[in-house]
N, C-alpha and C. Protein backbone atom coordinates (compact mmCIF):
# COMPACT_ATOMS: atom_id res chain seq x y z
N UNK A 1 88.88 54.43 106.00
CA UNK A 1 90.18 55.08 105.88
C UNK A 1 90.98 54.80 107.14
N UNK A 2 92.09 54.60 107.38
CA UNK A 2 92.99 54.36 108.16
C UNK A 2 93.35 55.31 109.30
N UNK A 3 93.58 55.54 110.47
CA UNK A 3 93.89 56.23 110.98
C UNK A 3 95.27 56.60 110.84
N UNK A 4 95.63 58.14 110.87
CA UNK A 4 96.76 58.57 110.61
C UNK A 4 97.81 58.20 111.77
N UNK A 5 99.05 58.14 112.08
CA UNK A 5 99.90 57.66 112.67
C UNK A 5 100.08 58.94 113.35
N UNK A 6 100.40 59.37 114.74
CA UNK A 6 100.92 60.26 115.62
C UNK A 6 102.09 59.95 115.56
N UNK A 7 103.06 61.42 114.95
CA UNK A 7 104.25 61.48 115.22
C UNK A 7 104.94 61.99 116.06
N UNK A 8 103.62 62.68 117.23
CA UNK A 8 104.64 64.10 117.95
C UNK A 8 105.32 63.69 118.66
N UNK A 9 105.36 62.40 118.79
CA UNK A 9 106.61 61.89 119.82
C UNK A 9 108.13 61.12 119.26
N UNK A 10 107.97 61.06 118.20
CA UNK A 10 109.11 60.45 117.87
C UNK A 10 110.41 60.98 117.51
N UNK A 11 111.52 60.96 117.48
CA UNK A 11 112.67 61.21 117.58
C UNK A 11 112.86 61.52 115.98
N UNK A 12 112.49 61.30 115.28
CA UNK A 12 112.46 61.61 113.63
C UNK A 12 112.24 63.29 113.40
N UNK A 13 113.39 64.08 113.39
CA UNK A 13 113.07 65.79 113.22
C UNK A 13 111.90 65.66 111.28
N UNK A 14 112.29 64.64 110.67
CA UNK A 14 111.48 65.08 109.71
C UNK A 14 109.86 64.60 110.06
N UNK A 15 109.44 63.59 110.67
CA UNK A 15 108.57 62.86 111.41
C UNK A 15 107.60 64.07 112.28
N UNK A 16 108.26 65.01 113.14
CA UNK A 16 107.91 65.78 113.81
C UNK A 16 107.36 67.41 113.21
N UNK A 17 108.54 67.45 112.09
CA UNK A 17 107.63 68.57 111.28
C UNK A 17 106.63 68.38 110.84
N UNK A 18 106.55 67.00 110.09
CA UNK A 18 105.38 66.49 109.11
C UNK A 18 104.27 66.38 109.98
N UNK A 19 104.50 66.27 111.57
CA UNK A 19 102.79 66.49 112.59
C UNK A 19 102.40 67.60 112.32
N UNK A 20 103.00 68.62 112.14
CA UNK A 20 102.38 69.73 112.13
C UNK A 20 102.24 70.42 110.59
N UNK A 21 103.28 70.39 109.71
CA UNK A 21 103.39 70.95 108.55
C UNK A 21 102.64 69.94 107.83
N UNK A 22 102.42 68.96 107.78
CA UNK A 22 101.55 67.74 106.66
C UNK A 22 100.45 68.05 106.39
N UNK A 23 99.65 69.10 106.71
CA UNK A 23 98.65 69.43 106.49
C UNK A 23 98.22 70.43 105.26
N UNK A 24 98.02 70.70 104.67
CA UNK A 24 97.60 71.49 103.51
C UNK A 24 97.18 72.84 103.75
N UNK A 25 95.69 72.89 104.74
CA UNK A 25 95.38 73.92 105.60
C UNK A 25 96.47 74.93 106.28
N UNK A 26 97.03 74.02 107.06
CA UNK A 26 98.50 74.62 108.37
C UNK A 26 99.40 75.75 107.04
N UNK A 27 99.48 74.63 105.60
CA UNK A 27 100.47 75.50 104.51
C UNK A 27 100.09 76.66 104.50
N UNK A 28 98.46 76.78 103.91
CA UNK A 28 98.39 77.77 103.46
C UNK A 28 97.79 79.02 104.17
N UNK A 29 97.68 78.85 105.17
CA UNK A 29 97.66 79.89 106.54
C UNK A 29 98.62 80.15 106.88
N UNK A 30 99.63 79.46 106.84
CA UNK A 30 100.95 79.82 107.32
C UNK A 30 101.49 81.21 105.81
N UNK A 31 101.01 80.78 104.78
CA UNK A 31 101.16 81.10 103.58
C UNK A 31 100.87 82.57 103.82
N UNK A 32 99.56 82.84 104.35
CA UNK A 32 98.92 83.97 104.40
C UNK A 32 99.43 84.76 105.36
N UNK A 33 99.69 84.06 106.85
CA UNK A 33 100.40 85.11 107.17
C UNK A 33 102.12 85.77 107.06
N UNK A 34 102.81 84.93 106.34
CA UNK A 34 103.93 85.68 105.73
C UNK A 34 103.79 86.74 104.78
N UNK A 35 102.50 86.66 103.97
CA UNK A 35 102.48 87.88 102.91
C UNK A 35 101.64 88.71 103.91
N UNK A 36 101.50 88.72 105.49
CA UNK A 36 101.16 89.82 106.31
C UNK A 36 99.61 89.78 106.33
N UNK A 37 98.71 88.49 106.09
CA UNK A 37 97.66 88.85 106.28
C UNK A 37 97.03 87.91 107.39
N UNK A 38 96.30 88.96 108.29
CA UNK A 38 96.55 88.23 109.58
C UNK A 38 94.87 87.73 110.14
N UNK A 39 94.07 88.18 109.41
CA UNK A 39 93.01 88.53 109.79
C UNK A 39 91.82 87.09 109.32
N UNK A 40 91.17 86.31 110.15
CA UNK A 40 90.77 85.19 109.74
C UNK A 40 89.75 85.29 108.40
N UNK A 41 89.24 86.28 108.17
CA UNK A 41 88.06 86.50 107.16
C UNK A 41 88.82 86.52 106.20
N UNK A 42 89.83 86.93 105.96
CA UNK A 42 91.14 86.84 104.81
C UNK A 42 91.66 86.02 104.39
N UNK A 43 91.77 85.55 105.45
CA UNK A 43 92.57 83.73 105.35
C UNK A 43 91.56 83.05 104.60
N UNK A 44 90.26 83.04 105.12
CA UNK A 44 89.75 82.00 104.73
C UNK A 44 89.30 82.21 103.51
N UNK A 45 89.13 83.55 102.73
CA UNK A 45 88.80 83.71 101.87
C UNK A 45 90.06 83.78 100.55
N UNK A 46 91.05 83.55 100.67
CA UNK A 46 92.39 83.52 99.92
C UNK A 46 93.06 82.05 99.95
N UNK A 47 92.28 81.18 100.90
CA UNK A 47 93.17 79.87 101.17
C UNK A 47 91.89 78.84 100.36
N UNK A 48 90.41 79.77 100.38
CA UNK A 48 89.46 78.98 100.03
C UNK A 48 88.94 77.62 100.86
N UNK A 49 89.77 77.78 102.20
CA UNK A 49 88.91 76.73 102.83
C UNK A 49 88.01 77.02 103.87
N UNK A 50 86.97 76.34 104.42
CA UNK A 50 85.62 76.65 105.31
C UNK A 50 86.15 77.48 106.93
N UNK A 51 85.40 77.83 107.31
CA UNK A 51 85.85 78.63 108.30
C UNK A 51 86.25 77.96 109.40
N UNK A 52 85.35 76.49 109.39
CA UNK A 52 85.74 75.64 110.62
C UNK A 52 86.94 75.36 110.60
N UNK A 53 87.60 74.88 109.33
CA UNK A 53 88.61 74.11 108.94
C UNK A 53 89.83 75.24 109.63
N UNK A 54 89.92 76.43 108.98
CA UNK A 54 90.39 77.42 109.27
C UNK A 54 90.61 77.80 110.53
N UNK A 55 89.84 78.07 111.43
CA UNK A 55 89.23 78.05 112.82
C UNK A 55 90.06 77.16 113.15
N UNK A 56 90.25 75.70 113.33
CA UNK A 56 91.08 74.29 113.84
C UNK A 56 92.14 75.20 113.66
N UNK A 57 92.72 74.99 112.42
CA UNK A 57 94.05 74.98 112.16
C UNK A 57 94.57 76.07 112.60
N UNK A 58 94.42 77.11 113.17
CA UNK A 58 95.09 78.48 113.72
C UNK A 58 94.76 78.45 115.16
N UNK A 59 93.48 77.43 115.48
CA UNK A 59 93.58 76.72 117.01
C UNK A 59 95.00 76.24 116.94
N UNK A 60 95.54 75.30 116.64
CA UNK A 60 96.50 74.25 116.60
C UNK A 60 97.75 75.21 116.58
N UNK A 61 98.01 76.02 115.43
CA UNK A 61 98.94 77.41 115.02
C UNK A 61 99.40 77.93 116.54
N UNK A 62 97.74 78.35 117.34
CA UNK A 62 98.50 78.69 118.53
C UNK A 62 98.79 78.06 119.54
N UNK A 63 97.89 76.45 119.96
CA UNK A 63 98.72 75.58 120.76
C UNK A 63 99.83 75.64 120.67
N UNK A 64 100.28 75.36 119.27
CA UNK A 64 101.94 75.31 118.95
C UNK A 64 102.73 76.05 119.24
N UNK A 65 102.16 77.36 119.68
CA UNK A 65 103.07 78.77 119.94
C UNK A 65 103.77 79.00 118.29
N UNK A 66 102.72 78.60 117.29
CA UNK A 66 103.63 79.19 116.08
C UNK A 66 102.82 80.73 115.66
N UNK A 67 101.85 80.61 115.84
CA UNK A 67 101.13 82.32 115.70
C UNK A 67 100.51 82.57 117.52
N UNK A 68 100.35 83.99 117.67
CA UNK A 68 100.00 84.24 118.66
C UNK A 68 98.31 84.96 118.16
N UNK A 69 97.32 85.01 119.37
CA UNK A 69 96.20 85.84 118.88
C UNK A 69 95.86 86.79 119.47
N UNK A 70 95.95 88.00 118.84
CA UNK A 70 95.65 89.40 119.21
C UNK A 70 94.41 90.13 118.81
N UNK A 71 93.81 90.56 120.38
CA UNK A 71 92.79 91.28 120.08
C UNK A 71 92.54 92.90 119.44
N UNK A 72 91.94 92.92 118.43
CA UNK A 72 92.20 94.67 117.69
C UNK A 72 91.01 95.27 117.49
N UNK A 73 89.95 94.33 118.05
CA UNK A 73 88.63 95.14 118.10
C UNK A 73 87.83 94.38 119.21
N UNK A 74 87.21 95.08 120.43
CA UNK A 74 86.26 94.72 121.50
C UNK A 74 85.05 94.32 121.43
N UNK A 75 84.36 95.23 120.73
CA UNK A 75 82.68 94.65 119.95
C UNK A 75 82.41 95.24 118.74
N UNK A 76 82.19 94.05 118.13
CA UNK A 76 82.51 92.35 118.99
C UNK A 76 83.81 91.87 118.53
N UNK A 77 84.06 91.08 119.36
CA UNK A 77 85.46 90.86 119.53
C UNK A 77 86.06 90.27 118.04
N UNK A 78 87.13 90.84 118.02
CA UNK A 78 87.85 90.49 116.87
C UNK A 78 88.81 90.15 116.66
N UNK A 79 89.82 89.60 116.24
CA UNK A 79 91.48 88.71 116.76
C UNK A 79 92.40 89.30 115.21
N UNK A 80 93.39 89.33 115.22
CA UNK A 80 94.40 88.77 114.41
C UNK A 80 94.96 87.97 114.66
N UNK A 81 95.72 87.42 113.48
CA UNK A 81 96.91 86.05 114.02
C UNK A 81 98.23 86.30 113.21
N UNK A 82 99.32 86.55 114.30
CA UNK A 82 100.99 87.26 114.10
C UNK A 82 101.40 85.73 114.17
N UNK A 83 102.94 85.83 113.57
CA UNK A 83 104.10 84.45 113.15
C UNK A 83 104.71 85.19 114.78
N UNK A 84 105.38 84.21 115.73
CA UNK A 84 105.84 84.16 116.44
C UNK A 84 107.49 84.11 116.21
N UNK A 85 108.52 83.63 116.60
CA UNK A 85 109.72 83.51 116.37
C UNK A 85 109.52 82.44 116.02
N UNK A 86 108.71 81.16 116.77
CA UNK A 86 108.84 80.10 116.25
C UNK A 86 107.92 79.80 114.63
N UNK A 87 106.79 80.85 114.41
CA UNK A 87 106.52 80.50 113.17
C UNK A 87 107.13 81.56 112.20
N UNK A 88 107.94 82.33 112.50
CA UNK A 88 108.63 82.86 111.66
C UNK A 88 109.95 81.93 111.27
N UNK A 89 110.30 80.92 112.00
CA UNK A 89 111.50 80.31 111.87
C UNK A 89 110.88 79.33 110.56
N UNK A 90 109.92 79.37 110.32
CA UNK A 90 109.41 78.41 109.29
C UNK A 90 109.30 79.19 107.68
N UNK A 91 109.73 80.44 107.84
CA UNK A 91 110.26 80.93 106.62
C UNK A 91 110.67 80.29 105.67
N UNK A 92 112.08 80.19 106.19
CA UNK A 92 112.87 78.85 104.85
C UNK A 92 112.19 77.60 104.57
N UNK A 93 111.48 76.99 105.45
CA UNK A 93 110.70 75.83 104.89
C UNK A 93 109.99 76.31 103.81
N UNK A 94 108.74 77.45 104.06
CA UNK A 94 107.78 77.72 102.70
C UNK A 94 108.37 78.32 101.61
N UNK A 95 109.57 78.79 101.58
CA UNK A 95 110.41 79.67 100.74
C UNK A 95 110.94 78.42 100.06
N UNK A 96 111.35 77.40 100.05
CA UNK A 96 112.72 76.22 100.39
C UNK A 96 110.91 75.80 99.50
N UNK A 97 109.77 75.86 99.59
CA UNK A 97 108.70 75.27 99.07
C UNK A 97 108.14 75.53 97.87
N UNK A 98 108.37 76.76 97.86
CA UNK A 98 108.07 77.99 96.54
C UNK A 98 109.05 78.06 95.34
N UNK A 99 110.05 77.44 95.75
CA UNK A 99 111.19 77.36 95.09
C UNK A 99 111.48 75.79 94.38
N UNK A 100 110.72 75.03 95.49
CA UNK A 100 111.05 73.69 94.74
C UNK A 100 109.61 73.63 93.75
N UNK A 101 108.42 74.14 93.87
CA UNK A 101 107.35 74.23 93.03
C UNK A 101 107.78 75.05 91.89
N UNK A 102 108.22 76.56 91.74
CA UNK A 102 108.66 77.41 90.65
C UNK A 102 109.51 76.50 89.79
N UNK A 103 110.18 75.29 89.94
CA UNK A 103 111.30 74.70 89.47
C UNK A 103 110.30 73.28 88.83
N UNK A 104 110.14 72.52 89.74
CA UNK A 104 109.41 71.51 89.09
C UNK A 104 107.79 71.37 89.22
N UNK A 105 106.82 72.45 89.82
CA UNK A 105 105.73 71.76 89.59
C UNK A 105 104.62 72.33 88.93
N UNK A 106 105.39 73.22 88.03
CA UNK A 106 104.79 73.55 86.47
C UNK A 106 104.89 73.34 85.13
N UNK A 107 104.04 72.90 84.48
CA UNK A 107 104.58 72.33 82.99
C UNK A 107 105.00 73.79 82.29
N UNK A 108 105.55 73.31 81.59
CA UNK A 108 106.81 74.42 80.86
C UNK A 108 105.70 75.37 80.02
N UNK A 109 105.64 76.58 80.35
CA UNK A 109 104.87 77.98 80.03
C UNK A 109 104.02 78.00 80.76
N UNK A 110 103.63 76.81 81.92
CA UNK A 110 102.40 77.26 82.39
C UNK A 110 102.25 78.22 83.28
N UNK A 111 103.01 79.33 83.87
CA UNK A 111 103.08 80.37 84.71
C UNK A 111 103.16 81.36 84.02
N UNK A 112 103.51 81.78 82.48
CA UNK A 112 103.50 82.66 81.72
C UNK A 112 104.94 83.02 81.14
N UNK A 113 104.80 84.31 81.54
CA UNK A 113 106.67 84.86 81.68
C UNK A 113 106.92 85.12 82.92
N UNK A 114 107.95 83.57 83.03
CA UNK A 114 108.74 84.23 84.42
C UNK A 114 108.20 83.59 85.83
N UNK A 115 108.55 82.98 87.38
CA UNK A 115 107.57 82.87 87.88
C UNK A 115 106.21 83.15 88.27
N UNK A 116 105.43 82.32 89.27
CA UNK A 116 104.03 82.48 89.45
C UNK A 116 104.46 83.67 90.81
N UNK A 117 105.67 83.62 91.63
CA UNK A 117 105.70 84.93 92.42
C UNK A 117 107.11 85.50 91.97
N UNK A 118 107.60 86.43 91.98
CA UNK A 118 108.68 87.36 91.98
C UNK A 118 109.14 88.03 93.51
N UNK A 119 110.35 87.49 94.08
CA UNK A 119 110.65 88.08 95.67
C UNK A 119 111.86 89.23 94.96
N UNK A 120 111.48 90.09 95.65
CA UNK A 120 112.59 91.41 95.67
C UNK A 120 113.10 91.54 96.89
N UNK A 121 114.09 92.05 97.01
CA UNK A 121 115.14 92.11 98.23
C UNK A 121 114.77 93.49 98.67
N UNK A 122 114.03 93.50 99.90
CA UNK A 122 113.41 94.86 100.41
C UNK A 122 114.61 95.83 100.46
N UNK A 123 115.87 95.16 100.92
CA UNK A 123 117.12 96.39 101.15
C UNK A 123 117.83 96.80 100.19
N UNK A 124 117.43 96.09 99.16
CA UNK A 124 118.43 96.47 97.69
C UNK A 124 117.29 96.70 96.46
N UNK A 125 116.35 96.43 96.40
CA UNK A 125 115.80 96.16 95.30
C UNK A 125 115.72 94.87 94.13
N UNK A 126 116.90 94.52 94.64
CA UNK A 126 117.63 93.51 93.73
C UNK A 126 116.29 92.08 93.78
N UNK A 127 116.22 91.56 92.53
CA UNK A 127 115.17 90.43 91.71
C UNK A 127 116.16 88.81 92.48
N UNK A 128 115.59 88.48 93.66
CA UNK A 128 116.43 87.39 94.23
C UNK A 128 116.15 86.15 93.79
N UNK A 129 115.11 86.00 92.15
CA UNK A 129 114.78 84.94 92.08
C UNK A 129 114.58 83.61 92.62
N UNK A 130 115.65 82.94 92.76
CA UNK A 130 115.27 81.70 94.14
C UNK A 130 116.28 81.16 95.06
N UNK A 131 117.18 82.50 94.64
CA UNK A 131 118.52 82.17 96.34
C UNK A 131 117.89 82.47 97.52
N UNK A 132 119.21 81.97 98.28
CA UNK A 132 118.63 82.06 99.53
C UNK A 132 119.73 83.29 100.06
N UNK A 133 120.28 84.03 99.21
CA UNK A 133 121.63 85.06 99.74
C UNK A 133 121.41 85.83 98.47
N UNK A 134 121.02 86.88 99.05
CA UNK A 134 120.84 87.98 97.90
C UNK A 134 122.09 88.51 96.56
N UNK A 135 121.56 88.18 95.03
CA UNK A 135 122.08 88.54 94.37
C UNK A 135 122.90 89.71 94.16
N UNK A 136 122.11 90.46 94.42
CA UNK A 136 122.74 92.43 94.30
C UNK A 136 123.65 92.75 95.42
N UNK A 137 123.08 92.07 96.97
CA UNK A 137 124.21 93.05 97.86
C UNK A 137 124.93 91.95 98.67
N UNK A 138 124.35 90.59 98.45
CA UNK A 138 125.21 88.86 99.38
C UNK A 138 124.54 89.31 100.88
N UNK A 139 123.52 90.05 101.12
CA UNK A 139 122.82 89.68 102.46
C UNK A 139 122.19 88.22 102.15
N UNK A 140 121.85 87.33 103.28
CA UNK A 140 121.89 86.35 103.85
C UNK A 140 119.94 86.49 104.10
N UNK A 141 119.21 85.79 103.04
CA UNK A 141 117.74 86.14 103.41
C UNK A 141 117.04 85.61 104.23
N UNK A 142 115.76 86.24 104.80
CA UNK A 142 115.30 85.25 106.10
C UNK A 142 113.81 86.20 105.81
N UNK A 143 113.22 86.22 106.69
CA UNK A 143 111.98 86.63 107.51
C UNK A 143 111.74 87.76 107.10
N UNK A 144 110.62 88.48 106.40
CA UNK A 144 110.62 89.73 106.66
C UNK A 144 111.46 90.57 105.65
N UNK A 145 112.28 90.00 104.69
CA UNK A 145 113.23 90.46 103.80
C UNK A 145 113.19 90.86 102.48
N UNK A 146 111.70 90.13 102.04
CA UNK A 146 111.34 89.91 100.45
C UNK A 146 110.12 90.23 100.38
N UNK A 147 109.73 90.85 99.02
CA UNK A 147 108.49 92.03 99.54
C UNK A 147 108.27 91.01 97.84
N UNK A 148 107.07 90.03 98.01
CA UNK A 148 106.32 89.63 97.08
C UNK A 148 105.33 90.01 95.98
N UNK A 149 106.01 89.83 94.40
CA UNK A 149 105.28 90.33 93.45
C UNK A 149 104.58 88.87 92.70
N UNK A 150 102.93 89.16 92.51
CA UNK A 150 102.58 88.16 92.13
C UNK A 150 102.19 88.16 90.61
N UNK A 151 102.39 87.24 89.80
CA UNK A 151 102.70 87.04 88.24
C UNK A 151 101.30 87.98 87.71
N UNK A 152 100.87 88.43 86.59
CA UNK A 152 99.60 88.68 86.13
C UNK A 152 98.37 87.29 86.32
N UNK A 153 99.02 85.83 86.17
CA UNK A 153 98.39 84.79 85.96
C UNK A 153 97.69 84.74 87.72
N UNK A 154 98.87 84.80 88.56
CA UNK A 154 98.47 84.53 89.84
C UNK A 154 97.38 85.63 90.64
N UNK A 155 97.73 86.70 89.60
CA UNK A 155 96.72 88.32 90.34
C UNK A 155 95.49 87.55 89.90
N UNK A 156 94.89 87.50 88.66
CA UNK A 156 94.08 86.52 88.33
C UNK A 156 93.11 85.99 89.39
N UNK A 157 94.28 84.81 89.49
CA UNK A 157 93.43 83.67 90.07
C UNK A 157 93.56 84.62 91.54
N UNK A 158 93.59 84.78 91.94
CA UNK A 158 93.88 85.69 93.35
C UNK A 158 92.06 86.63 93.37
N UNK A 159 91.98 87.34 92.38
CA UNK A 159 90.79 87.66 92.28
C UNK A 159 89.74 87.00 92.11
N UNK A 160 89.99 86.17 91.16
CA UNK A 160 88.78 85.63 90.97
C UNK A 160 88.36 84.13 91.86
N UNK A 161 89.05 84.01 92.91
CA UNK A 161 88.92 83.71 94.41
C UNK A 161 88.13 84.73 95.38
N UNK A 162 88.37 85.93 95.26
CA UNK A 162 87.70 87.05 96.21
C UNK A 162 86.61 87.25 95.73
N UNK A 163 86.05 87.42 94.38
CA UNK A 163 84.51 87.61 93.78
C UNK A 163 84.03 86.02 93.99
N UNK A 164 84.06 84.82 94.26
CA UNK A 164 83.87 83.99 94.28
C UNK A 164 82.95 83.88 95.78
């Protein structure tokens, strides 16, 4: 297999995300901690990948200064991992991601009724389906704003990941 090409130096802003975001792992940790779950035994058990793998990639998370790691238990020691400003700024990318998948990367009924997630507008209530400026009141969405409902299909598979 080829060795992958190092981008972190090049002048290409899409080149430079893709060092860090191209990864699958980086997604879906990043994934986990926007729906607030911070805790590595969680991650790894909701993302379904090995602990090492997991372990790297939230190494890397905090080289990057995109999560920070906080200690919440002494013995034996125990960490969480928080979105920083800079990995909170990566909101609209996974949102901007969820949105281009809800649209094209399901065959037609295969999510059931309706999307595989549902975002509600924490300050209005209002069903923001896949704007990025809230339907009900024209706030401007970001970080922290949309309180995630997941389809019956996705509760599902969501569980039957955790008994697994």
């Amino acid at each position: 297999m080829p060795k992958r090409a190092d981008l972190s130096d090049t002048f290409c802003p899409v080149g430079r995300s893709a060092e860090l975001l191209g990864d699958r792992a980086v997604l879906l940790i990043l994934r986990e901690l926007f729906f607030g779950r911070r805790r590595f035994e969680v991650m790894a058990q909701n993302t379904g990948l090995g602990p090492q793998l997991v372990s790297a990639r939230l190494k890397l998370l905090v080289e990057e200064e995109v999560v920070e790691r906080r200690a919440y238990q002494e013995r034996p020691p125990r960490h969480e991992y928080w979105l920083t400003d800079k990995g909170k700024g990566l909101f609209e990318v996974l949102y901007a991601m969820r949105n281009w998948a809800e649209r094209w990367a399901y065959a037609p009924g295969e999510t059931g009724e309706g999307p595989a997630i549902r975002y509600i507008h924490r300050a209005c209530g209002a069903d923001v389906g896949m704007a990025t400026i809230c339907p009900g009141c024209g706030a401007e969405l970001g970080y922290g704003d949309l309180k995630g409902e997941p389809s019956p299909m996705l509760q599902a598979e969501q569980v039957a990941r955790a008994t697994n």
